[in-house]
N, C-alpha and C. Protein backbone atom coordinates (compact mmCIF):
# COMPACT_ATOMS: atom_id res chain seq x y z
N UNK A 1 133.71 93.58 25.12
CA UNK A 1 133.29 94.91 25.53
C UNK A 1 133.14 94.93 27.04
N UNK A 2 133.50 96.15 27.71
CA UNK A 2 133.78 96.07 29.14
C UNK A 2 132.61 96.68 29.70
N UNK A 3 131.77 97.63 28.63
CA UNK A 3 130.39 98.29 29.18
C UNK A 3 129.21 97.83 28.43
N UNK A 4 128.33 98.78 27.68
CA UNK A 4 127.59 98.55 26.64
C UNK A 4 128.12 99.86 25.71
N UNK A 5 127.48 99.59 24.86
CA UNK A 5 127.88 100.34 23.70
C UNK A 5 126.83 101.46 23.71
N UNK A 6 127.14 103.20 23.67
CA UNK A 6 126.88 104.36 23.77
C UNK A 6 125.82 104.11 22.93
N UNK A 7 124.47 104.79 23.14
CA UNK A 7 123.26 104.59 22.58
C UNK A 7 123.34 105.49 20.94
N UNK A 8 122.71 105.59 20.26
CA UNK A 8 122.65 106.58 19.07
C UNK A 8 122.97 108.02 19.43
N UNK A 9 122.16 108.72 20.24
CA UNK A 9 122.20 109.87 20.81
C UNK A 9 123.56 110.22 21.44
N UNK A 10 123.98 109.00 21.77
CA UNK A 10 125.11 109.85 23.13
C UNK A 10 126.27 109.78 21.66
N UNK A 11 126.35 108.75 20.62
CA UNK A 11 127.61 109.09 19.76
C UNK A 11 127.03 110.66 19.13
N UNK A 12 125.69 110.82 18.76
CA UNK A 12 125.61 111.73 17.99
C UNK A 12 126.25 113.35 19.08
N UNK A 13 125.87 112.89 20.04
CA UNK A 13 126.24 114.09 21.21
C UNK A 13 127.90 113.70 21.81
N UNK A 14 128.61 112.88 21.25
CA UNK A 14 129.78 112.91 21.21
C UNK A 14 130.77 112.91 19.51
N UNK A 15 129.86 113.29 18.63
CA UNK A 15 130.03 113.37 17.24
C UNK A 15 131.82 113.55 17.27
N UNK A 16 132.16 114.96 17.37
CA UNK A 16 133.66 115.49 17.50
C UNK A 16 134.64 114.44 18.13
N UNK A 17 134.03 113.97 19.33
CA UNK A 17 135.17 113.42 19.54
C UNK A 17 135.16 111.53 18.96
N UNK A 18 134.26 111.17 18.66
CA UNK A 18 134.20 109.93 17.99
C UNK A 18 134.99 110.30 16.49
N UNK A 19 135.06 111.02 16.40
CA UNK A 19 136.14 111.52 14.84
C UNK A 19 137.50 111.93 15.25
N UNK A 20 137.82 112.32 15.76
CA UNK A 20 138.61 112.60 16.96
C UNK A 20 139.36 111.26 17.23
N UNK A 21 138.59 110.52 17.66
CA UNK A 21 139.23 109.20 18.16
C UNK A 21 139.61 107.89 16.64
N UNK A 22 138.79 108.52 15.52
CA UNK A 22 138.77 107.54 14.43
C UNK A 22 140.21 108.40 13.51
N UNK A 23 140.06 109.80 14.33
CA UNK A 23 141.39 110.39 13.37
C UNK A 23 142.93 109.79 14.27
N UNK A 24 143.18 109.31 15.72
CA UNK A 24 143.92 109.13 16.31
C UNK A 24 144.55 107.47 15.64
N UNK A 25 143.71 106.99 14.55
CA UNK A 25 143.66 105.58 14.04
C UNK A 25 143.64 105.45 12.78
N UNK A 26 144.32 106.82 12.37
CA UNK A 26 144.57 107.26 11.15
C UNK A 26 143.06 106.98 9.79
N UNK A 27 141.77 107.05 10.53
CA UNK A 27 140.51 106.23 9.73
C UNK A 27 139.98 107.86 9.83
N UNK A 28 140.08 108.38 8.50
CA UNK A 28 139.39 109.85 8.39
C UNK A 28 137.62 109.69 8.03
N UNK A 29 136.79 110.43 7.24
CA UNK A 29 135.39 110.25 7.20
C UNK A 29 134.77 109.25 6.05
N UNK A 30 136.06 109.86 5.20
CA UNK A 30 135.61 109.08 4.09
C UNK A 30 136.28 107.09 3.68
N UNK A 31 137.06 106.93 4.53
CA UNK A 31 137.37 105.61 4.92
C UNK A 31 136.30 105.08 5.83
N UNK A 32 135.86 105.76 7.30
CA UNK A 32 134.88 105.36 8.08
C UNK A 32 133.48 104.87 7.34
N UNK A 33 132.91 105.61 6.23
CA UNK A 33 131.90 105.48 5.67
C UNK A 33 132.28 104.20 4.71
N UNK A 34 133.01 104.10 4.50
CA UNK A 34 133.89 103.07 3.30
C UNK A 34 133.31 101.56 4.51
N UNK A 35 133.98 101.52 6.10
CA UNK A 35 134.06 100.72 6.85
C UNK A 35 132.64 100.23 7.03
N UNK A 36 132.00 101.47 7.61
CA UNK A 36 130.80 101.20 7.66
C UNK A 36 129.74 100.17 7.01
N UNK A 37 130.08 100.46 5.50
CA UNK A 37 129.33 99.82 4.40
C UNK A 37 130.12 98.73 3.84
N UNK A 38 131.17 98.38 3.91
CA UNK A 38 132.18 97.19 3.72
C UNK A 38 132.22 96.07 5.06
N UNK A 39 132.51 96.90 6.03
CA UNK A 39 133.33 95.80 7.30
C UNK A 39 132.28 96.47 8.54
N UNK A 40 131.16 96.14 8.19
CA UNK A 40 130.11 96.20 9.91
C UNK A 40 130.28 96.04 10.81
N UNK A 41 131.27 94.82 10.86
CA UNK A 41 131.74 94.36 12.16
C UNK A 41 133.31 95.15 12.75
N UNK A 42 134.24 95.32 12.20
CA UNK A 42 134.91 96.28 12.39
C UNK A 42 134.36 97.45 12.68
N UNK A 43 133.49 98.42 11.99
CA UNK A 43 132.38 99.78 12.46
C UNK A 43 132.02 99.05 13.62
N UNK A 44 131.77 98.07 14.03
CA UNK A 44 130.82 98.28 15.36
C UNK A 44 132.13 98.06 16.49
N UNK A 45 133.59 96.85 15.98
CA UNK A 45 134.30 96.83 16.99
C UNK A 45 134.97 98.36 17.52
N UNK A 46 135.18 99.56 16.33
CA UNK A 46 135.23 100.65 16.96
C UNK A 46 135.02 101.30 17.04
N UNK A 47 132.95 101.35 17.32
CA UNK A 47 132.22 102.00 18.33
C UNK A 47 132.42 101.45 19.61
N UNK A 48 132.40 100.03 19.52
CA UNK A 48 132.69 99.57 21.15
C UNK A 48 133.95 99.94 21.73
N UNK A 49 135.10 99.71 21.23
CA UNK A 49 136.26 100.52 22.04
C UNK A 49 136.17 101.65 21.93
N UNK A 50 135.53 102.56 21.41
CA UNK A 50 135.06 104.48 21.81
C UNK A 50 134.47 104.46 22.98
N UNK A 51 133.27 103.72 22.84
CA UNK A 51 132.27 103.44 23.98
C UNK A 51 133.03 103.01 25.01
N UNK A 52 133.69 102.14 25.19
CA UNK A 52 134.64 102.02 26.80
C UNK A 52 135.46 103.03 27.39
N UNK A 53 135.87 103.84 26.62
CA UNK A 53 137.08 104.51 26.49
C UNK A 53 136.13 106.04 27.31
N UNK A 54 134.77 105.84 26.75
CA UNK A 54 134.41 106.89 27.52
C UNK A 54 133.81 106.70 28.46
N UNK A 55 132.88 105.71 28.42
CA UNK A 55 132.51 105.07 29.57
C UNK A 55 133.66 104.55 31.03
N UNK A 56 134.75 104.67 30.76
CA UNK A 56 135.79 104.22 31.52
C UNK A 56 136.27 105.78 32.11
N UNK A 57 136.12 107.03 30.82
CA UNK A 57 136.63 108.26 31.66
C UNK A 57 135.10 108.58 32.43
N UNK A 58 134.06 108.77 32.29
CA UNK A 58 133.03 109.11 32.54
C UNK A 58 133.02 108.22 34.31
N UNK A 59 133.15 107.22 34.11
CA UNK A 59 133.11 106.44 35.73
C UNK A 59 134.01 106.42 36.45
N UNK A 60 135.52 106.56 36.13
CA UNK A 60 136.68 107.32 37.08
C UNK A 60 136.23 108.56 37.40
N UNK A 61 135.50 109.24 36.76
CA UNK A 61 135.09 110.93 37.50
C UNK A 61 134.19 110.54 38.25
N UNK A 62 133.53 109.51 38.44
CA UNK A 62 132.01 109.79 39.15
C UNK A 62 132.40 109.49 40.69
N UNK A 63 131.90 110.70 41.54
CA UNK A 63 131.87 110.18 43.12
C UNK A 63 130.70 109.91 43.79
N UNK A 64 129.61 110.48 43.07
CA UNK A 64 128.67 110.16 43.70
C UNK A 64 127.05 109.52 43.12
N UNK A 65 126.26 108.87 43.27
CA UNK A 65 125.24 108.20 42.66
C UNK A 65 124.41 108.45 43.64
N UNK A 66 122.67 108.59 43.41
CA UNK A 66 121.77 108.63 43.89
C UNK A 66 120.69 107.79 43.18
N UNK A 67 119.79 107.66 44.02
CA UNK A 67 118.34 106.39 43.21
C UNK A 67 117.58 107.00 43.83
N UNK A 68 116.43 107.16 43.40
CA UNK A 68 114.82 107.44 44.13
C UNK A 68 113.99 106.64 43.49
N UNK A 69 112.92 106.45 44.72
CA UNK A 69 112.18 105.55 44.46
C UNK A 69 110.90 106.03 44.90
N UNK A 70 109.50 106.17 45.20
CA UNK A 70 108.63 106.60 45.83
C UNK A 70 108.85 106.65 46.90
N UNK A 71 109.71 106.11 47.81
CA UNK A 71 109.45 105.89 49.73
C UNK A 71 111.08 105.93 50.17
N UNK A 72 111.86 105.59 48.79
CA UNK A 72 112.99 105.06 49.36
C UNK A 72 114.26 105.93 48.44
N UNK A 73 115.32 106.53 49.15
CA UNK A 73 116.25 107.23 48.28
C UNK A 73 117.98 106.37 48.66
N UNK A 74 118.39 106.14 47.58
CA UNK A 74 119.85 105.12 47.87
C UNK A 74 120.91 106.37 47.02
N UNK A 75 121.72 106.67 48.61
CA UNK A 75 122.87 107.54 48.16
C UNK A 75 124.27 107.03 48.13
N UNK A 76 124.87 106.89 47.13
CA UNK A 76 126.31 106.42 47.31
C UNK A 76 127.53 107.67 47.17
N UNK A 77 128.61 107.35 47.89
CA UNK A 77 129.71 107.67 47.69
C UNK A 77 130.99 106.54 47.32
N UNK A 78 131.11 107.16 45.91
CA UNK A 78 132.05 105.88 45.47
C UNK A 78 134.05 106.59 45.27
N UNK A 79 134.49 105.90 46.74
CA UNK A 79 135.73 105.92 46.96
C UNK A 79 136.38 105.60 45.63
N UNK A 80 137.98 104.92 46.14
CA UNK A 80 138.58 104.79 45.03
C UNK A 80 138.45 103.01 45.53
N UNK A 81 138.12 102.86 47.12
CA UNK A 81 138.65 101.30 47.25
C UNK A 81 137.29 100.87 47.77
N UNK A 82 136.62 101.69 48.11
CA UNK A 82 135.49 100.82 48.83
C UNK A 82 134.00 102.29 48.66
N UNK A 83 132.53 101.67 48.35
CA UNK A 83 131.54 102.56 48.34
C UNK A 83 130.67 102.65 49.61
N UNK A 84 130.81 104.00 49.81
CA UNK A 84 129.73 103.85 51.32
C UNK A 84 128.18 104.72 50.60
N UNK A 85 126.94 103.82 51.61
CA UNK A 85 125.79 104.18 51.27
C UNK A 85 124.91 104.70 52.40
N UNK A 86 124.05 105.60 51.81
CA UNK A 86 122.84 105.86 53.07
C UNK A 86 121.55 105.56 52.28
N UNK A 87 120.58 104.86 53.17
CA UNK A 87 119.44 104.31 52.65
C UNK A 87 118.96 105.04 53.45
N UNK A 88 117.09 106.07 52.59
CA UNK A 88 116.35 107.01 53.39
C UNK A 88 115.34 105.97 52.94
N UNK A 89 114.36 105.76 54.59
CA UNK A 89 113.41 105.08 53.87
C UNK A 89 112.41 105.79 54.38
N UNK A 90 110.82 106.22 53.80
CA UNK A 90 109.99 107.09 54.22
C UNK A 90 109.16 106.48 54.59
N UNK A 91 108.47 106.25 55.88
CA UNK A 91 107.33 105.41 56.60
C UNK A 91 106.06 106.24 56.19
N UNK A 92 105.61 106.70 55.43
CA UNK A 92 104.61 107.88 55.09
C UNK A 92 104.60 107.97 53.64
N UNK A 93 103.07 108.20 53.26
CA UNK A 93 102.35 108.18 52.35
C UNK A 93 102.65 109.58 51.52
N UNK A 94 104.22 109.47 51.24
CA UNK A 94 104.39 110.58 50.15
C UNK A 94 105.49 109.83 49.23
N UNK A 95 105.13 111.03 47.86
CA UNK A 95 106.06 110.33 46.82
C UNK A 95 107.23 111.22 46.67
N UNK A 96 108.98 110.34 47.23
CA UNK A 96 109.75 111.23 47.08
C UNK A 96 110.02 111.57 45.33
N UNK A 97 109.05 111.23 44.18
CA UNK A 97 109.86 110.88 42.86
C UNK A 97 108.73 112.44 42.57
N UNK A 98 108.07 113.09 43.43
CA UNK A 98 107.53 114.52 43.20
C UNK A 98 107.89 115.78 43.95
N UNK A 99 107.89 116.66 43.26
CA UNK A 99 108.54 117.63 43.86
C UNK A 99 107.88 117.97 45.30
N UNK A 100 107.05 117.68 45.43
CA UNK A 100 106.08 118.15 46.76
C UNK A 100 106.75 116.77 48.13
N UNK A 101 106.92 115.91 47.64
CA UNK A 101 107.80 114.90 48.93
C UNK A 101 109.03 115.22 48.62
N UNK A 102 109.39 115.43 47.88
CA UNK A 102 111.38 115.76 47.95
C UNK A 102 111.64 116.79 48.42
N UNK A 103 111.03 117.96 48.60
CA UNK A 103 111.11 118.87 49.61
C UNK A 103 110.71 118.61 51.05
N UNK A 104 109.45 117.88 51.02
CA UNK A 104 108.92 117.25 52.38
C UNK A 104 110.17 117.04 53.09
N UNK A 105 110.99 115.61 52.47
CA UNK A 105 112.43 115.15 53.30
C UNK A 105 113.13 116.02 53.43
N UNK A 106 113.51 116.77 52.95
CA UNK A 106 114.56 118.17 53.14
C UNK A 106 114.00 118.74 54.20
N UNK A 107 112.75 119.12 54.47
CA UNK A 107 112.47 119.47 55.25
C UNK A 107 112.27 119.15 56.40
N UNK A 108 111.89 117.74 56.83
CA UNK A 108 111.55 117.31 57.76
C UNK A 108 112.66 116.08 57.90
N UNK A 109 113.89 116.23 57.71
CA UNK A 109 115.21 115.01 57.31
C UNK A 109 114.94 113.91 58.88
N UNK A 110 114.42 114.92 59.62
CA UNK A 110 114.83 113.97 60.80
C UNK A 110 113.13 113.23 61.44
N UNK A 111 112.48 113.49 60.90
CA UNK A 111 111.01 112.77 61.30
C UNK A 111 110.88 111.67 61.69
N UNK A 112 110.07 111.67 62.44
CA UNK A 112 109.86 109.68 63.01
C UNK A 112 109.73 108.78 61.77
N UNK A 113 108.89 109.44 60.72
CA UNK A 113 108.63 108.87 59.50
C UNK A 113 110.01 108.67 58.80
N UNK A 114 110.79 108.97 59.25
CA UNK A 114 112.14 108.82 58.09
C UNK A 114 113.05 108.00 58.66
N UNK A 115 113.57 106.80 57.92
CA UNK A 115 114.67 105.99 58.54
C UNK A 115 115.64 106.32 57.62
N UNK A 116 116.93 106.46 58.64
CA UNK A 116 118.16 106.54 57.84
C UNK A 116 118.99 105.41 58.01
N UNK A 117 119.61 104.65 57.20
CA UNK A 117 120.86 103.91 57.30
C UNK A 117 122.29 103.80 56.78
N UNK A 118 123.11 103.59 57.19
CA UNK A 118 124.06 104.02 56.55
C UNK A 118 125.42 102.48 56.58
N UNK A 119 126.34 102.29 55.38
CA UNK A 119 126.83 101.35 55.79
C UNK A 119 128.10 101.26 54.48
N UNK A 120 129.21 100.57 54.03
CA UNK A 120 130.00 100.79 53.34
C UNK A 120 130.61 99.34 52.89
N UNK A 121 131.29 99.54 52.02
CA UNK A 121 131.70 98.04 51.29
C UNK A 121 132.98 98.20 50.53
N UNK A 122 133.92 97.26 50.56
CA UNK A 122 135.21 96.94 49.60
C UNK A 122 134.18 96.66 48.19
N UNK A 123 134.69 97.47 47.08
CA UNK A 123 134.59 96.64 45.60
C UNK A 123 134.68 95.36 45.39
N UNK A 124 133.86 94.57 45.11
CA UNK A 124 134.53 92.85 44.99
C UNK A 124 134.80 93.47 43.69
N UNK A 125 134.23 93.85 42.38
CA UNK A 125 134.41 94.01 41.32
C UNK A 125 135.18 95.09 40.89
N UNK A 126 136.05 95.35 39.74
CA UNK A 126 136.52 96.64 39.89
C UNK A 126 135.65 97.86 39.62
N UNK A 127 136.27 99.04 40.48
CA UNK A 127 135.27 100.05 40.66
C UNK A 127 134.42 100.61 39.75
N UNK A 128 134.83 100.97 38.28
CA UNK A 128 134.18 101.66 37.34
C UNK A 128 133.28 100.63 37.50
N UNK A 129 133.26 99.18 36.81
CA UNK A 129 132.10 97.95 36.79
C UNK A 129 130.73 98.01 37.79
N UNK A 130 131.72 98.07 38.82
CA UNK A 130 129.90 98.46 40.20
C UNK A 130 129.84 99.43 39.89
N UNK A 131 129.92 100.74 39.75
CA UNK A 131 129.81 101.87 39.75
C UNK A 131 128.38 101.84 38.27
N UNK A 132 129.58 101.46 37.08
CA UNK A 132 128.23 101.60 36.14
C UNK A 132 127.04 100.16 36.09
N UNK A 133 127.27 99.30 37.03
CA UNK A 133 126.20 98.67 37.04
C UNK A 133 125.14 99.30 38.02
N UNK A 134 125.72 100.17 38.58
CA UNK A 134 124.26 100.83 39.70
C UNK A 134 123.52 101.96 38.82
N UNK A 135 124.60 102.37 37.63
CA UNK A 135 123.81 103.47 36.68
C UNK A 135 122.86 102.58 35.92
N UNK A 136 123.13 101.70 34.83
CA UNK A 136 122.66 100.49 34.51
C UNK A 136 121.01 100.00 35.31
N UNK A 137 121.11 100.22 36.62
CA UNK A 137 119.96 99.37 37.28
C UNK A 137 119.30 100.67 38.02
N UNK A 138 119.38 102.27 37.47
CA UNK A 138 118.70 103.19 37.38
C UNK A 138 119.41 104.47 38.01
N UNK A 139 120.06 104.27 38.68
CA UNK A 139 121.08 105.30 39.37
C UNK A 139 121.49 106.41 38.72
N UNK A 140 121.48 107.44 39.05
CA UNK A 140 121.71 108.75 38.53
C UNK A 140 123.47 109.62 39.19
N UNK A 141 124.45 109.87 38.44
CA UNK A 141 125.82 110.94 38.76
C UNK A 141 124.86 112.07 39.54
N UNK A 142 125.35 112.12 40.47
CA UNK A 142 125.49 113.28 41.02
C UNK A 142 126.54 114.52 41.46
N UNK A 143 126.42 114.91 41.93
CA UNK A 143 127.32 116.11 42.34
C UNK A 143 127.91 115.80 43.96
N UNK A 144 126.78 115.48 44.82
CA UNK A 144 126.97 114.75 45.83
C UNK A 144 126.42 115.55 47.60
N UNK A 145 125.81 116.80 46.85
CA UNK A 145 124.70 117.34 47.96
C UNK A 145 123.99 116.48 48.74
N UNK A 146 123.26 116.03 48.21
CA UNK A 146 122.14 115.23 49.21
C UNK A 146 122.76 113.99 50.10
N UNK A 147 124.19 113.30 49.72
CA UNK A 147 124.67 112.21 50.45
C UNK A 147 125.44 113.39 51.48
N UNK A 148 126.26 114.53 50.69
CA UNK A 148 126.65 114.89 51.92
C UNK A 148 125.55 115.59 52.90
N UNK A 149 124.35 116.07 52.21
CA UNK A 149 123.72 116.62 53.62
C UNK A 149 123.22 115.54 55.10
N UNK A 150 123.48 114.54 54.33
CA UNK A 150 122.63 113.31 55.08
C UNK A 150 123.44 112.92 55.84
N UNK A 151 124.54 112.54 55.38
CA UNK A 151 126.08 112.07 55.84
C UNK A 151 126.08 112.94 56.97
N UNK A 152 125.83 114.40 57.32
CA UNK A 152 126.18 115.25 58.65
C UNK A 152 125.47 115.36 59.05
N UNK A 153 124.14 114.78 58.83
CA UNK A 153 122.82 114.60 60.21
C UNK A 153 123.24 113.39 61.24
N UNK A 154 123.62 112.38 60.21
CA UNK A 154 123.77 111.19 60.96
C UNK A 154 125.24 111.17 61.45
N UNK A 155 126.41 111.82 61.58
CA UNK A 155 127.81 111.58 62.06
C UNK A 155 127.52 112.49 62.99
């Protein structure tokens, strides 16, 4: 397996197309249930190739990742060959993980209290892999507002 395997929720919230993908393998509902309760290990080898398959389209779309932390926000932009990052770090006794400091920084982006850094990297690993190991170790898809607003304070 190249990721982890889609939690309960996310097959149940991908129901259609996990049937979808068991009908492309000629395995209709009433064979699947047959598998299920006969061959466990087959049922689970194809949940895990579903699970990559989306996990693999899901992280070719992703360009951008964000992390917050109380003091500290990690923004990525993930190229096709290499990810560039800006690290906000807040010298001040607010919590960006509440709505009352996450506006603070918006507001005040450029404060003595606020360090920005910024810096970029080749993939050693292939891209989807880093990509979903930064989701993995808490990282959130974004859309990619906040790296670009940051990105044109500091260029």
């Amino acid at each position: 397996m190249k990721y982890r395997q889609l939690t309960k929720e996310q097959f149940e919230g991908l129901h259609e197309e996990f049937a979808r993908f068991l009908a492309s393998q000629s395995i209709d509902a009433k064979e699947w249930k047959q598998i299920k309760e006969e061959k466990p290990n087959v049922a689970e080898d194809e949940m895990n190739v579903f699970s990559d398959v989306v996990w693999d389209d899901v992280l070719t779309k992703t360009n951008y990742l964000e992390h917050f932390s109380e003091r500290t926000v990690n923004l990525f932009k993930c190229d096709e060959n290499k990810m560039e990052r800006i690290v906000i770090n807040v010298n001040k006794t607010i919590n960006l993980l509440e709505e009352e400091g996450y506006h603070w920084l918006l507001k005040n982006p450029l404060d003595n209290d606020v360090e920005i850094l910024e810096g970029e990297k080749a993939y050693v690993k292939e891209r989807n892999l880093e990509v979903f190991d930064l989701i993995e170790k808490g990282s959130s898809i974004s859309k990619g507002e906040f790296f670009n607003f940051f990105k044109k304070l500091i260029t």
